[in-house]
N, C-alpha and C. Protein backbone atom coordinates (compact mmCIF):
# COMPACT_ATOMS: atom_id res chain seq x y z
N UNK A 1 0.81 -1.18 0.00
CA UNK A 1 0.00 0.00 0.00
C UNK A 1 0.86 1.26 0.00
N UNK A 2 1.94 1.48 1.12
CA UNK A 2 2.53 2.64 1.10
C UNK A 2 3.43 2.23 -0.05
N UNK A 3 4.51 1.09 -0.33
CA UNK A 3 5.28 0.79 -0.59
C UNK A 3 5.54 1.91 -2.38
N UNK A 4 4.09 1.77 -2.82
CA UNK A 4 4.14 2.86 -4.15
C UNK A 4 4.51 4.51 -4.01
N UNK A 5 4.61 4.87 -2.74
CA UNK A 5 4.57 6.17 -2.21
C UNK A 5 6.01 6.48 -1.83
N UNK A 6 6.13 5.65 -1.54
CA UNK A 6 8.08 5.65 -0.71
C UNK A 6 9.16 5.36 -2.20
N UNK A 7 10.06 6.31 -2.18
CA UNK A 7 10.83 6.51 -3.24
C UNK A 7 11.96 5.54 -3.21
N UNK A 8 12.73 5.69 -1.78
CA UNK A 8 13.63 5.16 -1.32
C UNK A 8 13.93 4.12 -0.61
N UNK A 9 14.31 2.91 -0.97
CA UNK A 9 14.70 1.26 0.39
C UNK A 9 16.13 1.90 1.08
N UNK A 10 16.20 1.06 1.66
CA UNK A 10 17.42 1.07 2.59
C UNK A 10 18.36 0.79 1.95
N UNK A 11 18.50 0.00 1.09
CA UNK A 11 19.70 -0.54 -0.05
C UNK A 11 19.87 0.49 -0.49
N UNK A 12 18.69 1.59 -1.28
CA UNK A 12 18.91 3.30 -2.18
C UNK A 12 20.17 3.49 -1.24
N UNK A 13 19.66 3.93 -0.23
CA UNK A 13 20.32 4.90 0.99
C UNK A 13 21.46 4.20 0.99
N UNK A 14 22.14 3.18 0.80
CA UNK A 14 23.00 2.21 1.47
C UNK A 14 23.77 2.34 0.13
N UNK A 15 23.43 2.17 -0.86
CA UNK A 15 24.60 2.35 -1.92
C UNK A 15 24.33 3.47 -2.81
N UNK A 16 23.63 4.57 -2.21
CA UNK A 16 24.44 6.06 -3.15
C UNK A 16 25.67 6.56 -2.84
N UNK A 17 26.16 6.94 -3.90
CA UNK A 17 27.36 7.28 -4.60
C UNK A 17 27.67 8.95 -4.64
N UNK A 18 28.39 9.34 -3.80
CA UNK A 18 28.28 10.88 -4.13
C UNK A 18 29.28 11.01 -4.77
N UNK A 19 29.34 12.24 -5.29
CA UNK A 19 30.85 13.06 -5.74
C UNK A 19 31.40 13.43 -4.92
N UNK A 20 32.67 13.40 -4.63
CA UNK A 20 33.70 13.72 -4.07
C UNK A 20 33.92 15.23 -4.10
N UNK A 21 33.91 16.55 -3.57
CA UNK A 21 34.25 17.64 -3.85
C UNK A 21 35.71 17.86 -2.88
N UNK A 22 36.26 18.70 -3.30
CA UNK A 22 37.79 19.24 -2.27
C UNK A 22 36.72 19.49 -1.39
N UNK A 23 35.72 20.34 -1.10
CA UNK A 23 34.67 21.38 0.05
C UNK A 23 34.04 20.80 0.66
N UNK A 24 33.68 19.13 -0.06
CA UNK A 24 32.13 18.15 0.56
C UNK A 24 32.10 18.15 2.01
N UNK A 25 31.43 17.26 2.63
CA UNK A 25 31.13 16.76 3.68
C UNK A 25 32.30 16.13 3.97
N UNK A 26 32.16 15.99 5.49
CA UNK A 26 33.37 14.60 5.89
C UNK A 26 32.77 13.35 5.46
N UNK A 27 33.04 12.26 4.99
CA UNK A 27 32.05 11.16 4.45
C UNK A 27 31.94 10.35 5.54
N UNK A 28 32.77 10.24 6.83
CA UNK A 28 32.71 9.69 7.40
C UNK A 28 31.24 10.20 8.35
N UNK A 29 31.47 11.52 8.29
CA UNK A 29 30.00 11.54 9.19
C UNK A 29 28.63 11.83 8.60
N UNK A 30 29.16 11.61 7.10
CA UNK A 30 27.40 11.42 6.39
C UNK A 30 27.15 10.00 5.78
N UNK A 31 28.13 9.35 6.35
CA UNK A 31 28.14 7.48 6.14
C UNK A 31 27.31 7.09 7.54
N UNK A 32 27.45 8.28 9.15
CA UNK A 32 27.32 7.48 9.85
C UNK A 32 25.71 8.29 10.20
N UNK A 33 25.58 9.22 9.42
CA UNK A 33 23.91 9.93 9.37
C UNK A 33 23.45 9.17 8.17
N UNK A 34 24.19 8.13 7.08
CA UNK A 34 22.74 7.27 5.88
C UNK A 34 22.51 6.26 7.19
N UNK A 35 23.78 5.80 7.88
CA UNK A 35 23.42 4.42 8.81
C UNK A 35 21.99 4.84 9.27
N UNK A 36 21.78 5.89 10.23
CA UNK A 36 20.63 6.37 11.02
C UNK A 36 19.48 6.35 9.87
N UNK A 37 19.84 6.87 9.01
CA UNK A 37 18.38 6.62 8.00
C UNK A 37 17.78 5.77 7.60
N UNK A 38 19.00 4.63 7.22
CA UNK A 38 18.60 3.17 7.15
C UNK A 38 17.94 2.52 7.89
N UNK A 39 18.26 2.93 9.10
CA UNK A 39 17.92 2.02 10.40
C UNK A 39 17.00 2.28 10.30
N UNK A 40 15.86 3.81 10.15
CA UNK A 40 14.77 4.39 10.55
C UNK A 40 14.04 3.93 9.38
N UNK A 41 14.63 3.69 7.93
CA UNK A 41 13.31 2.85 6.88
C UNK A 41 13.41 1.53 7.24
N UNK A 42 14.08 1.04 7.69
CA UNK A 42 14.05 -0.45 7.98
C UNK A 42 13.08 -1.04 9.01
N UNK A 43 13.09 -0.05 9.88
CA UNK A 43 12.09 0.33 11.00
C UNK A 43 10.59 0.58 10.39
N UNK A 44 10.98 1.58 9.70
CA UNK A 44 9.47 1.82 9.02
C UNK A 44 9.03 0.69 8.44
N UNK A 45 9.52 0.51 7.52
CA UNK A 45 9.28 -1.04 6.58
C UNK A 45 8.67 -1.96 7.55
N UNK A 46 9.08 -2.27 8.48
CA UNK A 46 8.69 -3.46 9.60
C UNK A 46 7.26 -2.92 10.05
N UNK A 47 6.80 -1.53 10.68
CA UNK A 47 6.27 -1.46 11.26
C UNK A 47 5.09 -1.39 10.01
N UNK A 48 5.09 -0.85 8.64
CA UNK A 48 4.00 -1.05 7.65
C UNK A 48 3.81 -2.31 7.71
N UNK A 49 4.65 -2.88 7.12
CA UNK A 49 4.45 -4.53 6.77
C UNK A 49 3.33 -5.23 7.87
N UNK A 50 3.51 -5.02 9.50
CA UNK A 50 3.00 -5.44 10.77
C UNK A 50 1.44 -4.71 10.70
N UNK A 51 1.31 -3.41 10.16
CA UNK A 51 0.15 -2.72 10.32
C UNK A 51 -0.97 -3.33 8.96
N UNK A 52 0.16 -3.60 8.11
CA UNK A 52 -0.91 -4.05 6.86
C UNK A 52 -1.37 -5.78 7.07
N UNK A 53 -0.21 -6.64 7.97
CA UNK A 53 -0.78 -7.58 8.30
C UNK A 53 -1.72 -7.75 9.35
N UNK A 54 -1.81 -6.57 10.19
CA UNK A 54 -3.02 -6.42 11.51
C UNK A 54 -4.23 -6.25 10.31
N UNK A 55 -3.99 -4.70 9.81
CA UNK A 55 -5.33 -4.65 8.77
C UNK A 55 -6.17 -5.71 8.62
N UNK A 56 -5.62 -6.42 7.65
CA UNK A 56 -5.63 -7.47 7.05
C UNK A 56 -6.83 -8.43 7.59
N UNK A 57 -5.79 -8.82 8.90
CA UNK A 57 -6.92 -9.83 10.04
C UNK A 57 -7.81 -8.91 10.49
N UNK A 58 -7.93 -7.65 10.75
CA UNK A 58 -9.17 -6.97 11.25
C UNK A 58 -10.43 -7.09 10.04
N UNK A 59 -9.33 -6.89 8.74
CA UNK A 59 -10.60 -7.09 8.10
C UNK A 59 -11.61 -8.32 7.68
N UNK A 60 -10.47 -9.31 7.58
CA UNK A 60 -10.98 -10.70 8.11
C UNK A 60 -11.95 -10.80 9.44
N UNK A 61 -11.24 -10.10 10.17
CA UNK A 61 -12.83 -10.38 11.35
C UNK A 61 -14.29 -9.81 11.02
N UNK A 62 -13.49 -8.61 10.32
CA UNK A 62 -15.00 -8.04 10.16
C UNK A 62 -16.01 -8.68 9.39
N UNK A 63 -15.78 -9.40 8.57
CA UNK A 63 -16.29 -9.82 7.44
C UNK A 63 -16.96 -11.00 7.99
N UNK A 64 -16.42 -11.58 9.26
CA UNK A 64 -16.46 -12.85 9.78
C UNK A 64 -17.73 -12.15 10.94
N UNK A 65 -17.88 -11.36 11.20
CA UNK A 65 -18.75 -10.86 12.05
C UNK A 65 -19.64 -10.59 11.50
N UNK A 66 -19.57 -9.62 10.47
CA UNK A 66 -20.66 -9.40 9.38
C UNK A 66 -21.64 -10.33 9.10
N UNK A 67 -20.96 -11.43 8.66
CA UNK A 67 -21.59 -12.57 8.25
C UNK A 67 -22.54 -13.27 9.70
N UNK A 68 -21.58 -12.91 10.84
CA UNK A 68 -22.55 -13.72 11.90
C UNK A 68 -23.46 -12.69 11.97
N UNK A 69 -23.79 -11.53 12.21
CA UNK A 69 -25.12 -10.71 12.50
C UNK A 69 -25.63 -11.20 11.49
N UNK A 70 -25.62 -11.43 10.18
CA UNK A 70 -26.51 -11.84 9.17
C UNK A 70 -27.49 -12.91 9.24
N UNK A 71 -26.21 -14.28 9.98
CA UNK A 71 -27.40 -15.32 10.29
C UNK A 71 -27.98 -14.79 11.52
N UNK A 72 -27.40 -13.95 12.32
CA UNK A 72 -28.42 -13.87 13.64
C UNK A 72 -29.74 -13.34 13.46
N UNK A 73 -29.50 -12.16 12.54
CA UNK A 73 -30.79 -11.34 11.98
C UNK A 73 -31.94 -12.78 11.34
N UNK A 74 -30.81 -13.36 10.71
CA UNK A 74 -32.23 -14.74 10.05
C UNK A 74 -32.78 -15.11 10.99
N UNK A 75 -31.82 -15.49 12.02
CA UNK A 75 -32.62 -16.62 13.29
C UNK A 75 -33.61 -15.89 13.60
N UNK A 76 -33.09 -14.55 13.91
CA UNK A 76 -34.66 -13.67 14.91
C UNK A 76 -35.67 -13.30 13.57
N UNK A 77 -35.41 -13.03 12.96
CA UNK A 77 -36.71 -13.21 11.78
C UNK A 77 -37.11 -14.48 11.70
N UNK A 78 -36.84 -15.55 11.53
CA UNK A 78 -37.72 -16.94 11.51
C UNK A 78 -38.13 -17.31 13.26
N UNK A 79 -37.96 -16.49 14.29
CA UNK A 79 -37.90 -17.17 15.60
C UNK A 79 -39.18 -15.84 16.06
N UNK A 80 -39.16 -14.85 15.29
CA UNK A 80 -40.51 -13.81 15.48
C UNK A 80 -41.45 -14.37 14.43
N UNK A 81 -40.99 -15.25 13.53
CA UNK A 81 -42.19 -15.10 12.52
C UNK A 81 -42.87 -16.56 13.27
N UNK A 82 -41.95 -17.69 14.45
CA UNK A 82 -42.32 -18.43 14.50
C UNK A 82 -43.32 -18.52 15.59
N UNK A 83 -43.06 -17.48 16.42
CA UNK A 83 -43.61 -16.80 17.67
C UNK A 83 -44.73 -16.09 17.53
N UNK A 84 -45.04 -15.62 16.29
CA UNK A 84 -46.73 -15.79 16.06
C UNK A 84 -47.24 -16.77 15.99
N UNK A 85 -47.17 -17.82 15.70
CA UNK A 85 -47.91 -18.69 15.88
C UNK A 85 -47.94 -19.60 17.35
N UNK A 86 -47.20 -18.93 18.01
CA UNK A 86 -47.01 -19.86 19.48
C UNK A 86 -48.27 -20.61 20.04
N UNK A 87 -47.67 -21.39 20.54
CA UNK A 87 -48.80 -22.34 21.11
C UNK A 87 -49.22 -21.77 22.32
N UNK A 88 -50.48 -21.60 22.76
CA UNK A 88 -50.67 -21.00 24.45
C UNK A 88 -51.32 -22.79 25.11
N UNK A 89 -51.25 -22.54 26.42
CA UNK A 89 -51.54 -23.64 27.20
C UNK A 89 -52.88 -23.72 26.97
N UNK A 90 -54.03 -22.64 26.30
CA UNK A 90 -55.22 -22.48 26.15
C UNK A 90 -55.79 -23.62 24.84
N UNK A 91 -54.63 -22.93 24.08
CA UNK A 91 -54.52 -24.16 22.72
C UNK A 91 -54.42 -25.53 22.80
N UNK A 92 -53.71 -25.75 23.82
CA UNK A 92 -53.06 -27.21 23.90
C UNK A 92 -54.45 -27.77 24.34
N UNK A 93 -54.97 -27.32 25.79
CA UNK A 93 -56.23 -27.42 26.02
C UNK A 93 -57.13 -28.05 25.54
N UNK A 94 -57.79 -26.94 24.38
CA UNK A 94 -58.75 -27.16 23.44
C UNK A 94 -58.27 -27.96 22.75
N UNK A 95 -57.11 -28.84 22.25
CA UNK A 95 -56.93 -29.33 20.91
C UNK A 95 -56.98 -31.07 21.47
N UNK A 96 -56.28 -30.72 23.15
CA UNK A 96 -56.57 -31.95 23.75
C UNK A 96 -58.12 -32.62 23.93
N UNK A 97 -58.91 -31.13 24.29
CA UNK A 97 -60.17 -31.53 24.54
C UNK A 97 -60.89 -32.21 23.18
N UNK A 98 -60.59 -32.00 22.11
CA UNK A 98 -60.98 -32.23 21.00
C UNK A 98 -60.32 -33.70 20.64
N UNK A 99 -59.57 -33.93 20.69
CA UNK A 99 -58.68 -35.24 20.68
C UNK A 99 -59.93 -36.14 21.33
N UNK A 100 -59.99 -35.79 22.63
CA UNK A 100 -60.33 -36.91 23.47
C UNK A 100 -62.18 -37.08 23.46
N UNK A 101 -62.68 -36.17 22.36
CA UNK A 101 -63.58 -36.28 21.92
C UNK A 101 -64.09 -37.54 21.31
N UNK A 102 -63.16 -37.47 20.18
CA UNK A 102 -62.90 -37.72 18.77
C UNK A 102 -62.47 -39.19 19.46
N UNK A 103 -61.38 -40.04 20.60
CA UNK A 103 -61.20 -40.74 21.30
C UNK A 103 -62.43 -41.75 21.73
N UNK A 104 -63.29 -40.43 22.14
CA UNK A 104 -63.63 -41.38 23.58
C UNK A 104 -65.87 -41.70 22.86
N UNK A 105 -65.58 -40.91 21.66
CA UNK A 105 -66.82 -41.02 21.09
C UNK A 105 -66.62 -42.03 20.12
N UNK A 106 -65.48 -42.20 19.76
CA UNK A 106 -65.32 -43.66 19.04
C UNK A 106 -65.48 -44.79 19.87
N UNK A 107 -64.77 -44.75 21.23
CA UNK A 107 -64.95 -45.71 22.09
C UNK A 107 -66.59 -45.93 22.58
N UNK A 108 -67.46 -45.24 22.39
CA UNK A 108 -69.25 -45.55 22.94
C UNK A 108 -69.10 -46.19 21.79
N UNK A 109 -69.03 -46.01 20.20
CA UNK A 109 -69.66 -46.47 18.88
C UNK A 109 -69.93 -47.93 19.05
C-alpha cells in the first residue's frame, strides 16, 4: 500500500554514490547519518508490513462478524415469525379436549 509512495529502500540509501568535492562533507559523518536513515526505513518497513498484516486480520474479522449478524438477523426473523404462531396452554387445552372427543366417542360407537 505505502510501498508505491516511498521513493527510497534502505539498499537506495546504502549504496548512493556521491561526488567527491575538495569542500564536501566529511564522508565519514554522512556514512554514519545514511546508517541512522537506514535504520529508521528499515524500522518503518517493519512497522508497515505489521500494520498491513493487523489490517488485514481486522478485516478478516469483520467480514467474519458481518456474516454472523446476518445469520443472527435470520434466526430472529424466523424465531418472530415463529412466535406468532405460538402455542398458548389455552390451545393445547382445546386441541386436547378435542382429541379426546374424537377418542372417547369412538370408544361408545
Amino acid at each position: 500500500m505505502y510501498q508505491n509512495k516511498i521513493a527510497l529502500t534502505p539498499q537506495d540509501i546504502l549504496e548512493k554514490e556521491f561526488k567527491i568535492d575538495t569542500r564536501g562533507y566529511r564522508l565519514k559523518e554522512v556514512d554514519q547519518y545514511l546508517d541512522v536513515i537506514i535504520g529508521d526505513y528499515e524500522q518503518f518497513a517493519k512497522i508497515i508490513r505489521a500494520q498491513e498484516k493487523e489490517k488485514e486480520e481486522l478485516l478478516n474479522e469483520i467480514m467474519s462478524l458481518k456474516q454472523e449478524i446476518r445469520n443472527l438477523k435470520t434466526s430472529i426473523d424466523i424465531a418472530k415469525a415463529s412466535s406468532d404462531k405460538e402455542v398458548t396452554n389455552l390451545d393445547i387445552l382445546k386441541r386436547l379436549s378435542q382429541l379426546e372427543k374424537i377418542v372417547y366417542d369412538k370408544d361408545d360407537e
